[in-house]
N, C-alpha and C. Protein backbone atom coordinates (compact mmCIF):
# COMPACT_ATOMS: atom_id res chain seq x y z
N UNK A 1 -10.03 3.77 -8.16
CA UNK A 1 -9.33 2.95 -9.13
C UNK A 1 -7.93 2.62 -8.63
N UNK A 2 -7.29 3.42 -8.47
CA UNK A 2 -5.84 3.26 -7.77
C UNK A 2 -5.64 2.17 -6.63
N UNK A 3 -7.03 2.27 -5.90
CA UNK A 3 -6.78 0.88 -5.06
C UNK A 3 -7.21 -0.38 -5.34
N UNK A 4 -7.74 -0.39 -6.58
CA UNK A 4 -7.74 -1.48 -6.96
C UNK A 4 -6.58 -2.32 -7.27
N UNK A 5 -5.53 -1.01 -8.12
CA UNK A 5 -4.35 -1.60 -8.43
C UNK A 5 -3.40 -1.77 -7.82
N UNK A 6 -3.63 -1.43 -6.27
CA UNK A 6 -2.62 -2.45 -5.04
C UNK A 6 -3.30 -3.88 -4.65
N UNK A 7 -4.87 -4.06 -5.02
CA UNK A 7 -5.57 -4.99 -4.49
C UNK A 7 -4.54 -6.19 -5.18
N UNK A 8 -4.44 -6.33 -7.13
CA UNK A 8 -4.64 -7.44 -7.86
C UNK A 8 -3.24 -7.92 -7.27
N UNK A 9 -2.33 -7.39 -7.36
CA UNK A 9 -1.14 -7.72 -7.15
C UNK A 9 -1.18 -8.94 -5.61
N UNK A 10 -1.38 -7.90 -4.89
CA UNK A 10 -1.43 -8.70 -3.74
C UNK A 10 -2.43 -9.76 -3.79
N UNK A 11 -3.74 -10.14 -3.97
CA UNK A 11 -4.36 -11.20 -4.17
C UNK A 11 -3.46 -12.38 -4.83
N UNK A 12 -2.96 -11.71 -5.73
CA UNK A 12 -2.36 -13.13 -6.95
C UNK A 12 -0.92 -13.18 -6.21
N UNK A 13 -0.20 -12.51 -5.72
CA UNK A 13 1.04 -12.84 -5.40
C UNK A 13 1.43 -11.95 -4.42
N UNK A 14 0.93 -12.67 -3.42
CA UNK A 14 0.69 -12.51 -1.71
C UNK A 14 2.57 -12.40 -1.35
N UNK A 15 3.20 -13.76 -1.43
CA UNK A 15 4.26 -13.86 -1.26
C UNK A 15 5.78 -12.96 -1.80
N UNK A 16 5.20 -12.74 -3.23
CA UNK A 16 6.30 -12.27 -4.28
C UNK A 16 6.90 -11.10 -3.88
N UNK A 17 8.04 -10.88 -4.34
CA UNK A 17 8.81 -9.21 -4.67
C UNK A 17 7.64 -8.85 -5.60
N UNK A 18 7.79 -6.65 -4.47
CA UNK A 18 7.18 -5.92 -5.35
C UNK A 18 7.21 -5.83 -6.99
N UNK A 19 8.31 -6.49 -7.11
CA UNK A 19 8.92 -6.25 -8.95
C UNK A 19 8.25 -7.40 -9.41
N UNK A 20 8.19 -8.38 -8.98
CA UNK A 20 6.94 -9.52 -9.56
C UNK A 20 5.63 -9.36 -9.46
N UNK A 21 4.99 -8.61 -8.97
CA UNK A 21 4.21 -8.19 -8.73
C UNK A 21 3.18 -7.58 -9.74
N UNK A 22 3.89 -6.61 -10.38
CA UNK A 22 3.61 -5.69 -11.57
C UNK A 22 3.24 -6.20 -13.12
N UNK A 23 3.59 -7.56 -13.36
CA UNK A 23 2.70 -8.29 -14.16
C UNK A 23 1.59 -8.68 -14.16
N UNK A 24 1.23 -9.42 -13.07
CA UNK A 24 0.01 -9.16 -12.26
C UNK A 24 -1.11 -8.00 -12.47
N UNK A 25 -0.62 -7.21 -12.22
CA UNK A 25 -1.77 -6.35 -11.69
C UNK A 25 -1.54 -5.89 -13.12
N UNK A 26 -0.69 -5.93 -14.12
CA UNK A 26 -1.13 -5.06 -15.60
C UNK A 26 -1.87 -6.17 -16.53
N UNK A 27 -1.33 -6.92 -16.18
CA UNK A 27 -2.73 -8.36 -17.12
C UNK A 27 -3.86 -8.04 -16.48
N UNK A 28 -4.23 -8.03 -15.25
CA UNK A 28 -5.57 -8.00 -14.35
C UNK A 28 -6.41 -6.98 -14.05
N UNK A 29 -5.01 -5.59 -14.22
CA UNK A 29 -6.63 -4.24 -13.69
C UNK A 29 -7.47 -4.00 -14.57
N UNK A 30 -7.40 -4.09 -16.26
CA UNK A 30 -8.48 -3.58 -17.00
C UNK A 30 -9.53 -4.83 -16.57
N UNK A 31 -9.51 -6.12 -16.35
CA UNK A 31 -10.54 -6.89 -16.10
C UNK A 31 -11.20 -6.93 -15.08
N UNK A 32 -10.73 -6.61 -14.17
CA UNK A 32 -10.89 -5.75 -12.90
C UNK A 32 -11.69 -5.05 -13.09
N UNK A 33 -11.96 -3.66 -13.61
CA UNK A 33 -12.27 -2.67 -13.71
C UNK A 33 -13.99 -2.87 -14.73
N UNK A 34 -13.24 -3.73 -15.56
CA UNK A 34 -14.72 -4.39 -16.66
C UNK A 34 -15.86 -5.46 -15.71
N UNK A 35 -15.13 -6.17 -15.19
CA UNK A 35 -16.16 -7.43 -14.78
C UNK A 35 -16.50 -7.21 -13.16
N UNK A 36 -15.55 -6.77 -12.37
CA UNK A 36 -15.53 -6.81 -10.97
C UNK A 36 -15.41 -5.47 -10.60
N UNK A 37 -16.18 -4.27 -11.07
CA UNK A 37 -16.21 -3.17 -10.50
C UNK A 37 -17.06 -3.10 -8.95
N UNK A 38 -17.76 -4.08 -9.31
CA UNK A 38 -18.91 -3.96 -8.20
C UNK A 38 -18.39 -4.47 -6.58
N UNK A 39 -17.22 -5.26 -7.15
CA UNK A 39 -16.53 -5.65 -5.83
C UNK A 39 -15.38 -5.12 -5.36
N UNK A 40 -15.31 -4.34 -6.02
CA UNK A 40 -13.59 -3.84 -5.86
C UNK A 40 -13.25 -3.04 -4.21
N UNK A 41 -14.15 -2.67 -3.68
CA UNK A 41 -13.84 -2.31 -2.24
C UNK A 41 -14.61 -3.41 -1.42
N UNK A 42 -14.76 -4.54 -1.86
CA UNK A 42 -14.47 -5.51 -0.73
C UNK A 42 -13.61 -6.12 -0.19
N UNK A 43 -12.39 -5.73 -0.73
CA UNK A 43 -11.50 -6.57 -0.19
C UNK A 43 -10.88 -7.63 -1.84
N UNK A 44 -9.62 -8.10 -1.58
CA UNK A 44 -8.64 -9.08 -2.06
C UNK A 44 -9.78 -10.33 -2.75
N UNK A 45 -10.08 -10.76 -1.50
CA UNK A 45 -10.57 -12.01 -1.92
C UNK A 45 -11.64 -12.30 -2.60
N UNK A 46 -12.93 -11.18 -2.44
CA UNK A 46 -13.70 -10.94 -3.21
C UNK A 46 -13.97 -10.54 -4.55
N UNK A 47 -11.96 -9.79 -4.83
CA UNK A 47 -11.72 -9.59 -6.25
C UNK A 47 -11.56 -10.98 -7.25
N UNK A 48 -10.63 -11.72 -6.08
CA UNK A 48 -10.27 -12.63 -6.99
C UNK A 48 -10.84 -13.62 -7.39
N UNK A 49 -12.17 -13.53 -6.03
CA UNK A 49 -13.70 -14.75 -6.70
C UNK A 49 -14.17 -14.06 -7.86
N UNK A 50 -14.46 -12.81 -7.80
CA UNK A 50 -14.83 -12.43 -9.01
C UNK A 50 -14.38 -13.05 -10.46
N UNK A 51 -13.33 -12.36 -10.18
CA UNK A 51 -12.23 -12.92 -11.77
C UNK A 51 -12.39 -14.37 -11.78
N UNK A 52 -12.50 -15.47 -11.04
CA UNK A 52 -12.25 -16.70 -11.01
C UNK A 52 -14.18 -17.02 -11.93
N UNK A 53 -15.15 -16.02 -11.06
CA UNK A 53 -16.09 -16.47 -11.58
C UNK A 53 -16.35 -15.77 -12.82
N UNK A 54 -15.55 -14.86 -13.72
CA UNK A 54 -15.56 -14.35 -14.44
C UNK A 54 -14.70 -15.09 -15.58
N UNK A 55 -14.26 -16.29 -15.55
CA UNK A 55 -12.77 -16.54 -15.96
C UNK A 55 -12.87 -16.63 -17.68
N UNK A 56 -14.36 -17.27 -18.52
CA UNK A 56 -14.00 -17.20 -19.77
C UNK A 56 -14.23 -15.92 -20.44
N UNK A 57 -14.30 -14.80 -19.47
CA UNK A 57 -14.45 -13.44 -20.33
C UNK A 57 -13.22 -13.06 -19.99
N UNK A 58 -12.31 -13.28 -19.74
CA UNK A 58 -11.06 -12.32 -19.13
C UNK A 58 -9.81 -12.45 -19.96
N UNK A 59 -9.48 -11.43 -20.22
CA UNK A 59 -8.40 -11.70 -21.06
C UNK A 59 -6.92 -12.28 -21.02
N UNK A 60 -6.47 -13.08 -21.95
CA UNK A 60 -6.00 -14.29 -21.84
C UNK A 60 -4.44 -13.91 -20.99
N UNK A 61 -4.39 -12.78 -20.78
CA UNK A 61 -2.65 -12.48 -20.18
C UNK A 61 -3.59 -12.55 -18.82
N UNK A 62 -4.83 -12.07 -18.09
CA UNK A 62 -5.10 -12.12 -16.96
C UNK A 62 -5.17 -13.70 -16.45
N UNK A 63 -6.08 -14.47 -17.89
CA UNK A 63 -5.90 -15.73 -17.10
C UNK A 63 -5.15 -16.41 -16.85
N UNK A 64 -3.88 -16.26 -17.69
CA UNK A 64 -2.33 -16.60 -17.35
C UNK A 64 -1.79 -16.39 -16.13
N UNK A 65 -2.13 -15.18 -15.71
CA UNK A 65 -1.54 -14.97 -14.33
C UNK A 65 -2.32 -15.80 -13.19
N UNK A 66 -3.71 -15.57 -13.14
CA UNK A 66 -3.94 -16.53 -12.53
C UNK A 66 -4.09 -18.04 -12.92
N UNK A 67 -3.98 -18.62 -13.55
CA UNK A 67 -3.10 -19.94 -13.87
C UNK A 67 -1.50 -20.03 -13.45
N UNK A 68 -0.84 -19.45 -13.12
CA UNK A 68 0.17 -19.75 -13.11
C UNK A 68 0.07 -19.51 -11.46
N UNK A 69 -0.64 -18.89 -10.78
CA UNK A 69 -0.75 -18.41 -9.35
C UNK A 69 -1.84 -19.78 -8.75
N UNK A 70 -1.82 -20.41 -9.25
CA UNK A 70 -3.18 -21.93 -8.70
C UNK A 70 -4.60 -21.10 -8.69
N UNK A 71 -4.44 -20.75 -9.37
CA UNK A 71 -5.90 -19.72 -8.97
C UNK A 71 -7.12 -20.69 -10.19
């Protein structure tokens, strides 16, 4: 679980300060954890297809973040 919650951050905001960061990954790990357990040690990118193909179950602060990230 714990590495999941270095994954979200970095997927959604590759570029950002660690301190921007942390919104991110607290809108995103419980959905994470619900919809995309099955991918979670593949890697970044595989999380974030998940969530993308997961997008009208996810809760609305996660899809914010990725909306606001072009995702």
């Amino acid at each position: 679980m714990s590495r999941i919650l270095l994954m979200i951050p970095l997927a959604l905001i590759a570029s950002s300060a660690s301190a921007q960061q942390q919104p991110g990954h607290d809108a995103c790990a419980r959905d994470v954890s619900r919809h995309c357990r099955a991918v979670m040690n593949n890697g970044d990118s595989a999380v974030l297809a998940c969530l993308k193909q997961n997008r009208t179950r996810l809760s609305k602060a996660c899809d914010k973040v990725l909306t606001e990230h072009g995702q």
